[in-house]
N, C-alpha and C. Protein backbone atom coordinates (compact mmCIF):
# COMPACT_ATOMS: atom_id res chain seq x y z
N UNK A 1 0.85 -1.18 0.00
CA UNK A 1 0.00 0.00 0.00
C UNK A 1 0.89 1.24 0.00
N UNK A 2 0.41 1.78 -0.64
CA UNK A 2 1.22 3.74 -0.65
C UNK A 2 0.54 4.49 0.34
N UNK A 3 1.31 5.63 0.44
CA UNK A 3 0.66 6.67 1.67
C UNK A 3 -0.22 7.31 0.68
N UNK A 4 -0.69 7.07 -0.12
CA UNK A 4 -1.40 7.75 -1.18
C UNK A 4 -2.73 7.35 -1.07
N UNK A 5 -2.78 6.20 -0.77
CA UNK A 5 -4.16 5.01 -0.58
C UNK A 5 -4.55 4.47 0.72
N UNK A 6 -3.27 4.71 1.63
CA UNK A 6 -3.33 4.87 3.21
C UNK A 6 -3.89 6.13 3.64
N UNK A 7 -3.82 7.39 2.57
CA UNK A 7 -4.44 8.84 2.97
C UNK A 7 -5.84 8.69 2.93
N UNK A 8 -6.08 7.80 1.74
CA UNK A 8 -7.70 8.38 1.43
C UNK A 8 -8.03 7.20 1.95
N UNK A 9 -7.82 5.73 2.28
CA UNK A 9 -8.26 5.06 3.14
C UNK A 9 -9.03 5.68 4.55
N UNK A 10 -8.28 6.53 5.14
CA UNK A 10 -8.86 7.30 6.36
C UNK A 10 -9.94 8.16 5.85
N UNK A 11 -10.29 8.58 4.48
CA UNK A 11 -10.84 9.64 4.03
C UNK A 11 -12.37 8.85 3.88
N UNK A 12 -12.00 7.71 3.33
CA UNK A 12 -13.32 7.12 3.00
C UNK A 12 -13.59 5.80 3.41
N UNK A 13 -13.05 4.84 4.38
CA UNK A 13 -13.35 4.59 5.28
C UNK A 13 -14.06 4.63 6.68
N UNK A 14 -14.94 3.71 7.72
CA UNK A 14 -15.24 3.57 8.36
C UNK A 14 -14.01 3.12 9.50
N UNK A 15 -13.30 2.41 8.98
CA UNK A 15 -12.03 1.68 9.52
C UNK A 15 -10.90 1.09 9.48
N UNK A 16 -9.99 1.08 9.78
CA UNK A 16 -8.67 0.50 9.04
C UNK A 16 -9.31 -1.01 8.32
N UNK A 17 -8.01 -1.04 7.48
CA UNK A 17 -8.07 -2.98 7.55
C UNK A 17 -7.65 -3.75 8.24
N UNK A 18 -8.04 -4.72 8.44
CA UNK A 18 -7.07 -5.55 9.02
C UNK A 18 -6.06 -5.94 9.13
N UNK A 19 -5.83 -6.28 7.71
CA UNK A 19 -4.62 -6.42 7.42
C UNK A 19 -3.25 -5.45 8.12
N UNK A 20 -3.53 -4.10 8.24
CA UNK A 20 -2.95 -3.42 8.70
C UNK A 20 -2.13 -3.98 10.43
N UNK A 21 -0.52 -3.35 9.93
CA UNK A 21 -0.27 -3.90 11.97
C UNK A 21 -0.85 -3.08 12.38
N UNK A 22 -0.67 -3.38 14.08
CA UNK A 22 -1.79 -2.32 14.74
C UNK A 22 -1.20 -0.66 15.34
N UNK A 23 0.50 -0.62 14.85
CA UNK A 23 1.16 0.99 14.91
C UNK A 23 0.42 1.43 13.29
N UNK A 24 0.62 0.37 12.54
CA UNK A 24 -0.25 1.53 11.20
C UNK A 24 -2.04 2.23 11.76
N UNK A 25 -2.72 0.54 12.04
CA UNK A 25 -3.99 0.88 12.55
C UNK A 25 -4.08 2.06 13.78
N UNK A 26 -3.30 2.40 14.49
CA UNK A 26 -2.90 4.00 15.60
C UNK A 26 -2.56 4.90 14.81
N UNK A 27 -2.12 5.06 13.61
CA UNK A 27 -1.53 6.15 12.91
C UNK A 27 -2.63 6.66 12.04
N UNK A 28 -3.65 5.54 11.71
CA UNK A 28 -4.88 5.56 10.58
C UNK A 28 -6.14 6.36 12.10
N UNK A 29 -6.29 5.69 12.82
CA UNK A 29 -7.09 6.38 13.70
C UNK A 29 -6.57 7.59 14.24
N UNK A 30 -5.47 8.18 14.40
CA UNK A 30 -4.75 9.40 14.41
C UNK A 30 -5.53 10.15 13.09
N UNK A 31 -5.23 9.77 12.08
CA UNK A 31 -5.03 10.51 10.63
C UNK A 31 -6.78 10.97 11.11
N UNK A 32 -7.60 10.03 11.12
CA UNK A 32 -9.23 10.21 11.16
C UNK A 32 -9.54 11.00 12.42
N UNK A 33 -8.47 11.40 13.08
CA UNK A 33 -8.57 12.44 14.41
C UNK A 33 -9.28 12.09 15.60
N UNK A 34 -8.99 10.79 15.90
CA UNK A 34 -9.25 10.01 16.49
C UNK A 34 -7.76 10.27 17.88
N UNK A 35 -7.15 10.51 18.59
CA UNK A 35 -6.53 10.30 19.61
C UNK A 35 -6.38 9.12 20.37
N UNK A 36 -7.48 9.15 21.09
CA UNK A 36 -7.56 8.50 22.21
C UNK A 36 -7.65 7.13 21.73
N UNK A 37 -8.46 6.32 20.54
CA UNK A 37 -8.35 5.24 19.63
C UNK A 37 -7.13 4.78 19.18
N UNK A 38 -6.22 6.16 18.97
CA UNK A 38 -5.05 5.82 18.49
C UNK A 38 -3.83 5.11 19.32
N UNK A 39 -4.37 5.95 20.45
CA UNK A 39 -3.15 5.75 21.86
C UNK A 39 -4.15 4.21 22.35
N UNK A 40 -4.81 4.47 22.58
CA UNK A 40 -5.12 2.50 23.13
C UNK A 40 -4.60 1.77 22.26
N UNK A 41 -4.36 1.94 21.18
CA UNK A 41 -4.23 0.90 20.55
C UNK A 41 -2.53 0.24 20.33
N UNK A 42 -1.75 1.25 20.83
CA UNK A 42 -0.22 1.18 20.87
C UNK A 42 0.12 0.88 22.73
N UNK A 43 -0.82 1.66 23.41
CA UNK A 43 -0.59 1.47 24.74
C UNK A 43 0.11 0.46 25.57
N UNK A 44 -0.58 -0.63 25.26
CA UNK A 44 0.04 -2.12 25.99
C UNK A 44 1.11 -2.82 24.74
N UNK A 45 1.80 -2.22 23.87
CA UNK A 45 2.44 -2.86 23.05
C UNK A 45 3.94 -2.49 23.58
N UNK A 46 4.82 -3.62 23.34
CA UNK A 46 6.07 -3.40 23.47
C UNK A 46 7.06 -3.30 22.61
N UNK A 47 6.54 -3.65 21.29
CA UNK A 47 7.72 -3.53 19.91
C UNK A 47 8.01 -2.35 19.79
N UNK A 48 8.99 -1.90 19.03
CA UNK A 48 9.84 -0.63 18.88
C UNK A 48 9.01 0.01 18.07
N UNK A 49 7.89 -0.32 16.97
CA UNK A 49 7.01 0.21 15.56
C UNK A 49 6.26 0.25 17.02
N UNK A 50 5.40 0.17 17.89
CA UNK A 50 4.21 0.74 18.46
C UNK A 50 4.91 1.45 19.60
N UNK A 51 6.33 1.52 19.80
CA UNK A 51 6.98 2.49 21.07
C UNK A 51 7.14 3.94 20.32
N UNK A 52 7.94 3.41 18.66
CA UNK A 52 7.86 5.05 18.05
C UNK A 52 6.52 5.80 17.97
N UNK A 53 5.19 4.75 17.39
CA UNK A 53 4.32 5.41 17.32
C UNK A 53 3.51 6.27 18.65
N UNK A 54 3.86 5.23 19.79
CA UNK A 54 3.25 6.15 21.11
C UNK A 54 4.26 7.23 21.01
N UNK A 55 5.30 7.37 21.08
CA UNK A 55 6.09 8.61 21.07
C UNK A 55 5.42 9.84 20.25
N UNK A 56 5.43 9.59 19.03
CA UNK A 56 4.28 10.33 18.29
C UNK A 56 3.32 10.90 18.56
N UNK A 57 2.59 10.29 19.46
CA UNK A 57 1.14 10.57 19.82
C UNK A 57 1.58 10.91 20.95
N UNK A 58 2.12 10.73 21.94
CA UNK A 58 2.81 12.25 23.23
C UNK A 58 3.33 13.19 22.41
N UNK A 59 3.80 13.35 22.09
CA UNK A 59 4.36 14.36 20.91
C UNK A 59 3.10 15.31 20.63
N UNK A 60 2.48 14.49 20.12
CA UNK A 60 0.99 15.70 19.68
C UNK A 60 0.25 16.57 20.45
N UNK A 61 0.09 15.33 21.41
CA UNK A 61 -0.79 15.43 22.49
C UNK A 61 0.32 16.83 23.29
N UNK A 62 1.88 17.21 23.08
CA UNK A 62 2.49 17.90 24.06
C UNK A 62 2.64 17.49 25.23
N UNK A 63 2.56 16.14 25.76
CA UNK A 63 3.24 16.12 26.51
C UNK A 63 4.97 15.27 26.00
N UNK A 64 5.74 16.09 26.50
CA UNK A 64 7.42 15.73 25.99
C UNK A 64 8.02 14.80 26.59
N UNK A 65 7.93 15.31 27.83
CA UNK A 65 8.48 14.13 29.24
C UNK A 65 8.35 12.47 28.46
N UNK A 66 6.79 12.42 28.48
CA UNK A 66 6.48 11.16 28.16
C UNK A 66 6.47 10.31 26.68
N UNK A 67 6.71 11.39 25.55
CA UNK A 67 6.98 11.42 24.17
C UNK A 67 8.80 10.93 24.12
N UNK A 68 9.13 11.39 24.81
CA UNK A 68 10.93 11.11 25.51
C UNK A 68 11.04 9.91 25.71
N UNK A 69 10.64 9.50 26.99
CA UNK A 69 10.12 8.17 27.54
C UNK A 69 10.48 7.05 26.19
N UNK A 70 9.01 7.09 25.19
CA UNK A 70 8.76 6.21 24.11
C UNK A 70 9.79 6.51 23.15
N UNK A 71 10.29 7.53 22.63
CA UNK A 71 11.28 8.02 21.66
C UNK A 71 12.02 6.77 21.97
N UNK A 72 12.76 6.76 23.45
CA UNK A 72 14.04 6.00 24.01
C UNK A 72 13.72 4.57 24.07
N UNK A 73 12.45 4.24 24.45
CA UNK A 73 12.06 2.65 23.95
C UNK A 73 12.27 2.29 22.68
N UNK A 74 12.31 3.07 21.60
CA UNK A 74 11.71 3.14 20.57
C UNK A 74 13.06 2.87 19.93
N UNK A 75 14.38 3.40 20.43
CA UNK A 75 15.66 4.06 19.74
C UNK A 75 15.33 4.72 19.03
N UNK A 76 14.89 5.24 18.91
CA UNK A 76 14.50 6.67 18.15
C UNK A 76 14.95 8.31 18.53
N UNK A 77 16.09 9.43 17.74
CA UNK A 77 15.93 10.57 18.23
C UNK A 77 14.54 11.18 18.74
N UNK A 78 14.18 11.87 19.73
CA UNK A 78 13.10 12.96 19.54
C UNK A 78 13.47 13.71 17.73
N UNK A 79 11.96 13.75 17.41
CA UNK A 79 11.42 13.97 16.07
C UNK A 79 11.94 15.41 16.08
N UNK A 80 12.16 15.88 15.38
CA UNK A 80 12.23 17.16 15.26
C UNK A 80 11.17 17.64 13.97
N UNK A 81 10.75 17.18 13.28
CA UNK A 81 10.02 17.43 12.25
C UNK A 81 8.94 17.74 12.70
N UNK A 82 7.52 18.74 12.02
CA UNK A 82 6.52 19.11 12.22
C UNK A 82 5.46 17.73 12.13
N UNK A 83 4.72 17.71 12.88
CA UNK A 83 3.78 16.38 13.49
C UNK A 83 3.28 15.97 11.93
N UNK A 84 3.02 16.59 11.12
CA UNK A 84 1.99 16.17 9.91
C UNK A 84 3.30 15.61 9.17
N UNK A 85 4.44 15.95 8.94
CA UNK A 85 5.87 15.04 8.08
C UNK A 85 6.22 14.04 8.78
N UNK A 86 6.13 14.24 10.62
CA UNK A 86 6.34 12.89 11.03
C UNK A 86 5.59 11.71 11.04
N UNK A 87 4.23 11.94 11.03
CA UNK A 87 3.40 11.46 10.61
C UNK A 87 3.48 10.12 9.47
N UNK A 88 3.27 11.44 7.88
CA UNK A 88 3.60 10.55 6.73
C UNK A 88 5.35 9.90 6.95
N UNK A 89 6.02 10.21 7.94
CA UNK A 89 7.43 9.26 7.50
C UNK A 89 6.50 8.00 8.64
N UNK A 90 6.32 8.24 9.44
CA UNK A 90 6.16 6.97 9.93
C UNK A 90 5.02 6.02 9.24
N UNK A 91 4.43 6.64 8.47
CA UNK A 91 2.82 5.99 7.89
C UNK A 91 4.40 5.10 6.79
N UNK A 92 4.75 5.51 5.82
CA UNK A 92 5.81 5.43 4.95
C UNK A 92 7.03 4.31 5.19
N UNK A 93 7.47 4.39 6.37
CA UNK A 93 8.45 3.74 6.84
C UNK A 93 7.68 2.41 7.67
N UNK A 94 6.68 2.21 8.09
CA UNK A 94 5.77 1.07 8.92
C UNK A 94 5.30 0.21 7.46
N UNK A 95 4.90 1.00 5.81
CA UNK A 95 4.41 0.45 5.30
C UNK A 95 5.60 -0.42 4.49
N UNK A 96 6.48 0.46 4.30
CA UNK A 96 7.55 -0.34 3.48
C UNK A 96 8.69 -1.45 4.14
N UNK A 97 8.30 -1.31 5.82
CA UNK A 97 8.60 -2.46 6.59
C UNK A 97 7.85 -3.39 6.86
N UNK A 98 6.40 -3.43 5.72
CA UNK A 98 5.65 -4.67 6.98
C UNK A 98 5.39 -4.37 8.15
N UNK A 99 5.23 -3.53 8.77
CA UNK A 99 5.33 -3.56 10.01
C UNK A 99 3.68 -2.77 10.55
């Protein structure tokens, strides 16, 4: 899938697919402005693809402390990029990993 068809998936959709892992399925309920859907759904996960994505979503949300936290689970720098580029890299980088 492209971020092209992952965009309008959220656009005209009811819901992810299945198929989707479940850091894409948090990033797709993000995109549909969904929050709180997004963060349950990475919450109890421990892989590094649902530690970057909670990082993300503290990130948005502003809180840093705890966006820090997940960054460092994650190995991941803190993002420096504006939330909507970090966004599509992670939509981008989850899809072309399988992940």
């Amino acid at each position: 899938m492209s971020l092209d068809k992952f965009q309008k998936s959220i656009k005209s959709d009811k819901k992810p697919s299945d198929d989707l892992s479940v850091p894409l399925q948090s990033l797709w309920w993000d995109g549909k402005g969904d929050w709180d859907k997004a963060h349950d759904l990475v919450n109890e996960k421990s892989d590094t693809a649902s530690a970057h994505v909670h990082a993300y979503l503290h990130r948005k949300e502003g809180d840093l402390s705890n966006a820090s936290f997940w960054y460092r689970r994650a190995g991941k720098p803190i993002s420096e990029l504006d939330l909507e580029k970090e966004w599509e890299q992670l939509v981008v980088e989850l899809l072309e990993n399988g992940s």
